[in-house]
C-alpha atoms as a PDB file:
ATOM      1  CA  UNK A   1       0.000   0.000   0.000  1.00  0.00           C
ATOM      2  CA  UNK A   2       1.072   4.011  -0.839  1.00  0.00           C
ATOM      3  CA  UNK A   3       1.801   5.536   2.216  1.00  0.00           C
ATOM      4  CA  UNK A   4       1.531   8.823   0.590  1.00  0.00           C
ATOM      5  CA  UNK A   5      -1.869   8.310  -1.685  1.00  0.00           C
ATOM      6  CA  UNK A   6      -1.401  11.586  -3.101  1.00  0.00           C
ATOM      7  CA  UNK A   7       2.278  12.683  -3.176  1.00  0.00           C
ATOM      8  CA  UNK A   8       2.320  13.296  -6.921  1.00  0.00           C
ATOM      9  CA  UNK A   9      -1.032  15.727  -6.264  1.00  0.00           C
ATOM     10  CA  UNK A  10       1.076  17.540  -3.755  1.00  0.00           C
ATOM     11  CA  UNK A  11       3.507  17.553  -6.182  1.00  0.00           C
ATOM     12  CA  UNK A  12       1.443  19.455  -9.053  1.00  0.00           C
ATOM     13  CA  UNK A  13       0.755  21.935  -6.441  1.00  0.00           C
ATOM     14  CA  UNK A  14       4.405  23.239  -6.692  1.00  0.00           C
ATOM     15  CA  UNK A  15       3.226  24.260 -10.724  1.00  0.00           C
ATOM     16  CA  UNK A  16       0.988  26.647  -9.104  1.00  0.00           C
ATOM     17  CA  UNK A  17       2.960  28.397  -6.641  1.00  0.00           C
ATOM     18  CA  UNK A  18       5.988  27.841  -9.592  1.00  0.00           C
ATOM     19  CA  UNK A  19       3.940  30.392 -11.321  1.00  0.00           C
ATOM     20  CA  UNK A  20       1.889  32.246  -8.650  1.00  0.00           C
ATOM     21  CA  UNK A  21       4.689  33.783  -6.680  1.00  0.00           C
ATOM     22  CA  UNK A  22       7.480  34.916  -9.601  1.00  0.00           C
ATOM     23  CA  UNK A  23       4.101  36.121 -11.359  1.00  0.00           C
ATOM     24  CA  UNK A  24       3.256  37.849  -8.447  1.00  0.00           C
ATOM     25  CA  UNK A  25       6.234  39.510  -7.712  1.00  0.00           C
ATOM     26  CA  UNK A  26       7.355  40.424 -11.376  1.00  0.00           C
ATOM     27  CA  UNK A  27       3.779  42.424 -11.649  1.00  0.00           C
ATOM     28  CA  UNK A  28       4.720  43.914  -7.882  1.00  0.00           C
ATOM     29  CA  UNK A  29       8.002  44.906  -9.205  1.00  0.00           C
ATOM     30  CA  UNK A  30       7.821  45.525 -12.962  1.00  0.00           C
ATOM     31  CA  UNK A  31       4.507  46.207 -14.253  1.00  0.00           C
ATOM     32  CA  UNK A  32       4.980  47.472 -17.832  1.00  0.00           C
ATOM     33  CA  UNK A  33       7.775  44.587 -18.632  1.00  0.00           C
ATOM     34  CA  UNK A  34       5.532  42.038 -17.240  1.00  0.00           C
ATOM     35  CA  UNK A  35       2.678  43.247 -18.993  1.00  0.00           C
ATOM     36  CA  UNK A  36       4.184  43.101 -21.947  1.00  0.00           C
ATOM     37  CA  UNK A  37       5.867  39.376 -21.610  1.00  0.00           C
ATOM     38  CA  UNK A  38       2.261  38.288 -20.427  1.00  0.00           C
ATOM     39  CA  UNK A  39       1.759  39.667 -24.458  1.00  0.00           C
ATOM     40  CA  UNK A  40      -1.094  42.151 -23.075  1.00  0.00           C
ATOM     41  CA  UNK A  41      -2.429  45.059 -25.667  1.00  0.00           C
ATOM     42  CA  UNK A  42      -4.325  46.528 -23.304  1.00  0.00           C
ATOM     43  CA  UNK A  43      -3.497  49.690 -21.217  1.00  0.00           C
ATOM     44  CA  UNK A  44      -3.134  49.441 -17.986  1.00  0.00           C
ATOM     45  CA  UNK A  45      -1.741  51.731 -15.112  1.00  0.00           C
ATOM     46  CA  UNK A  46       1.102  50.688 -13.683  1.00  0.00           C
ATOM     47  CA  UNK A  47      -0.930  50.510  -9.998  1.00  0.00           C
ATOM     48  CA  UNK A  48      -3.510  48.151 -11.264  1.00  0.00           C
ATOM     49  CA  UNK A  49      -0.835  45.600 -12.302  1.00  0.00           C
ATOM     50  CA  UNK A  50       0.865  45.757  -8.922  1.00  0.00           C
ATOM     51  CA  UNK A  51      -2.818  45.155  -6.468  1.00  0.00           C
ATOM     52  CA  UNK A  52      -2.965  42.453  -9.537  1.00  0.00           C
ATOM     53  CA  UNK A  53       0.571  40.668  -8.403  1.00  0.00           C
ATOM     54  CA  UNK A  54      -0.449  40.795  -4.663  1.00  0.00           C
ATOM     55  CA  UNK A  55      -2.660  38.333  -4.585  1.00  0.00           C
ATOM     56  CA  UNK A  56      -0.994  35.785  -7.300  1.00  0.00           C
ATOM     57  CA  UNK A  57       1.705  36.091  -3.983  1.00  0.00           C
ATOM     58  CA  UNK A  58      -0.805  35.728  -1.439  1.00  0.00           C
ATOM     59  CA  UNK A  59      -2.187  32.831  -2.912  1.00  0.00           C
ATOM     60  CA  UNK A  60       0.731  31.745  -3.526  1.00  0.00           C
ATOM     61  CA  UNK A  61       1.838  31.874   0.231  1.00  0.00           C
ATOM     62  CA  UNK A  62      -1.502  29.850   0.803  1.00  0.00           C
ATOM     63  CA  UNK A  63      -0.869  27.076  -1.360  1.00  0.00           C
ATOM     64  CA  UNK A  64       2.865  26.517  -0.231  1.00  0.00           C
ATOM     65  CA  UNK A  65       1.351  26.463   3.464  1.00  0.00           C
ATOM     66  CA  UNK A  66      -1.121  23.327   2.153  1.00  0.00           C
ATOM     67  CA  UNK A  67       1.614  21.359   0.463  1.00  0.00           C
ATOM     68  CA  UNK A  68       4.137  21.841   3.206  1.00  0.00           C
ATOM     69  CA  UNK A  69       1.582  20.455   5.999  1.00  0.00           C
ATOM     70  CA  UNK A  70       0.123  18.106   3.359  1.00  0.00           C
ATOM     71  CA  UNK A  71      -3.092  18.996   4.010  1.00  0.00           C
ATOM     72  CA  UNK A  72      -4.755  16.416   1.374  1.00  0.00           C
ATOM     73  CA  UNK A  73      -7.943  17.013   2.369  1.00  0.00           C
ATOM     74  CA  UNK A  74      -7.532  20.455   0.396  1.00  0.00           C
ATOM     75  CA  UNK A  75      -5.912  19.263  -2.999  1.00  0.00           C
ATOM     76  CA  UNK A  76      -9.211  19.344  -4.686  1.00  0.00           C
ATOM     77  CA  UNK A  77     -10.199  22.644  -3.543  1.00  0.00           C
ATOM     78  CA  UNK A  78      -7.103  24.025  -5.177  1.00  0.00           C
ATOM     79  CA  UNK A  79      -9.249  23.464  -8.157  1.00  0.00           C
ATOM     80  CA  UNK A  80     -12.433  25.571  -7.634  1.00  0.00           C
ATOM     81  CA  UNK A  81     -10.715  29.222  -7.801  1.00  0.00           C
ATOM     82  CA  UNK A  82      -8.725  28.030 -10.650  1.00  0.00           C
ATOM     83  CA  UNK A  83     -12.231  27.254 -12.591  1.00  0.00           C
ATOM     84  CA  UNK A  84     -13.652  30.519 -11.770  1.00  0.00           C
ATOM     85  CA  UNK A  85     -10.069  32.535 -12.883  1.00  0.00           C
ATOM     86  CA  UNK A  86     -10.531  29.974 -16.207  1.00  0.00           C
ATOM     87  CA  UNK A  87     -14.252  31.504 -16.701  1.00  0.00           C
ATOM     88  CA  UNK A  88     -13.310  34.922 -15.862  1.00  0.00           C
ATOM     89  CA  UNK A  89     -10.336  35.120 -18.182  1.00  0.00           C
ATOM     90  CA  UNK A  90     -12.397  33.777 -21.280  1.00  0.00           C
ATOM     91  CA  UNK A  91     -15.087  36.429 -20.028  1.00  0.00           C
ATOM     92  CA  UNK A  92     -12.056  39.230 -19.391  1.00  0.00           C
ATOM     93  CA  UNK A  93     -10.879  38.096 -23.502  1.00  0.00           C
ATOM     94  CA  UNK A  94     -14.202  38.094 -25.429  1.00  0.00           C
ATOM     95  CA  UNK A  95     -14.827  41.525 -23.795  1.00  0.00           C
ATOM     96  CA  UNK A  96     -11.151  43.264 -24.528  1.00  0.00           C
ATOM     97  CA  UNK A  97      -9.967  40.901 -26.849  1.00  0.00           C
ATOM     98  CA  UNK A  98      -6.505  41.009 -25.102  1.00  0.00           C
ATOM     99  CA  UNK A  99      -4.339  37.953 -25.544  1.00  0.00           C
ATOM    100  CA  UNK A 100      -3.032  38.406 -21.874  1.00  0.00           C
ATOM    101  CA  UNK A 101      -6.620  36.877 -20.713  1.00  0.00           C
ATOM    102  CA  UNK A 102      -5.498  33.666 -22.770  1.00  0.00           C
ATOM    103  CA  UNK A 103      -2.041  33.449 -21.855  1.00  0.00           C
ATOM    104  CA  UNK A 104      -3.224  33.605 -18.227  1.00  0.00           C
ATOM    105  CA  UNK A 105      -5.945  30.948 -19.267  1.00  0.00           C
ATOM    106  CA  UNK A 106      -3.409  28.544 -20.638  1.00  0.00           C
ATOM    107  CA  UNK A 107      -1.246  28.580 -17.508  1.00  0.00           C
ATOM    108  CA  UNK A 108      -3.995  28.142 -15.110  1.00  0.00           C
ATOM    109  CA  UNK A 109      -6.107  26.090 -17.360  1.00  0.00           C
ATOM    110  CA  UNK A 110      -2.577  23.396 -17.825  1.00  0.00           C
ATOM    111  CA  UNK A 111      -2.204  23.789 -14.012  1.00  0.00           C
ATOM    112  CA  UNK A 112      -6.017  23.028 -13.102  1.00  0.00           C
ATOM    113  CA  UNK A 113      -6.013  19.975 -15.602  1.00  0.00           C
ATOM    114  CA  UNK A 114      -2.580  19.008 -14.140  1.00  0.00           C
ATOM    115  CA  UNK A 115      -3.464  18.705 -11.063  1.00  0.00           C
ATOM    116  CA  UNK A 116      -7.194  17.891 -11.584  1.00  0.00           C
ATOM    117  CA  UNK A 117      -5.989  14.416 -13.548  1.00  0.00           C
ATOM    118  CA  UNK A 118      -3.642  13.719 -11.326  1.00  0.00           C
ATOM    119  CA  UNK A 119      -6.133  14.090  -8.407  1.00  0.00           C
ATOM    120  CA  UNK A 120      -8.204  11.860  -9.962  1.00  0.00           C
ATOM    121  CA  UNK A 121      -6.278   9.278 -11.117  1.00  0.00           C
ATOM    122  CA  UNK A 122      -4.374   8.995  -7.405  1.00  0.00           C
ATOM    123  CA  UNK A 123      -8.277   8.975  -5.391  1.00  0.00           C
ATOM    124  CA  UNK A 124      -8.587   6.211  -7.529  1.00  0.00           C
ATOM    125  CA  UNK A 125      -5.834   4.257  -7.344  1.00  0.00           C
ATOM    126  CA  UNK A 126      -6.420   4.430  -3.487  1.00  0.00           C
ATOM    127  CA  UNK A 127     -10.127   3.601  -3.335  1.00  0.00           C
ATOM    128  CA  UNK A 128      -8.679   0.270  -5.141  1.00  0.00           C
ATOM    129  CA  UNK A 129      -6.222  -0.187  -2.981  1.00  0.00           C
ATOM    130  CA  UNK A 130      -8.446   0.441  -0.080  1.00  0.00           C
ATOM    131  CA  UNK A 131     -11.176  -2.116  -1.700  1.00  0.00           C
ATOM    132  CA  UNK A 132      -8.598  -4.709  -1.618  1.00  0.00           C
ATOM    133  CA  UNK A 133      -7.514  -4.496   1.856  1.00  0.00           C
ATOM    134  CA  UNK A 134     -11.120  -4.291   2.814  1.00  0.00           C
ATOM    135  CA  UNK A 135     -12.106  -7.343   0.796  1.00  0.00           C
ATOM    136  CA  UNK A 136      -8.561  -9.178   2.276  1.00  0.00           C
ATOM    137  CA  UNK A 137     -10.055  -8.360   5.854  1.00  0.00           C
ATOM    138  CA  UNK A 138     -13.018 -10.762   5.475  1.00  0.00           C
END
């Protein structure tokens, strides 16, 4: 039996603050340049972009504080705000037509499906393991 049912989970979290916290802090600390790697057309003062990289950080801080205390019971709930961000960004796009709403969505969306997959796959594999002990037990 896996001592660790969902180590490689845990594992996809590090994508997410990989991305949420150097995100964070390049829109904290360079707006414009960021802005304009993240390939967005759209003008935006350089204050909005920084509120914008707080919380990618705070999140960020969040997240590393789940996968250091391996709080498993939270994995999957890692994956509701990045459905609403996914739905917001393809709202945020169709309105502005600014490609930084889809690079954003193809980050998030990869690290949602990443982890999301491998969620799945791991519950999985333990329910069967878990079946089989049960069914050894009678």
């Amino acid at each position: 039996m896996n001592p660790m049912p969902l180590e490689r989970t845990r594992r996809s979290l590090f994508y997410l603050v990989g991305y949420l916290f150097p995100s964070g802090a390049a829109l904290l600390l360079f707006p414009a340049p960021t802005m304009r790697l993240l390939l967005s057309t759209g003008h935006y003062d350089n204050v909005f972009p920084r509120v914008a990289g707080l919380l990618p950080i705070g999140l960020a801080l969040v997240i590393a504080g789940i996968i250091r205390h391996r709080t498993e019971v939270l994995y999957p709930l890692t994956l509701l705000p990045r459905a609403v961000f996914c739905a917001g960004f393809i709202v945020f796009y169709l309105y502005t037509r600014d490609p930084l709403f889809l690079v954003l969505l193809a980050v998030v969306g990869f690290g949602a499906a990443f982890t999301g997959l491998t969620y799945l796959k791991e519950n999985a594999q333990a329910q069967r393991v878990g079946d089989g002990a049960s069914a050894e037990s009678r």
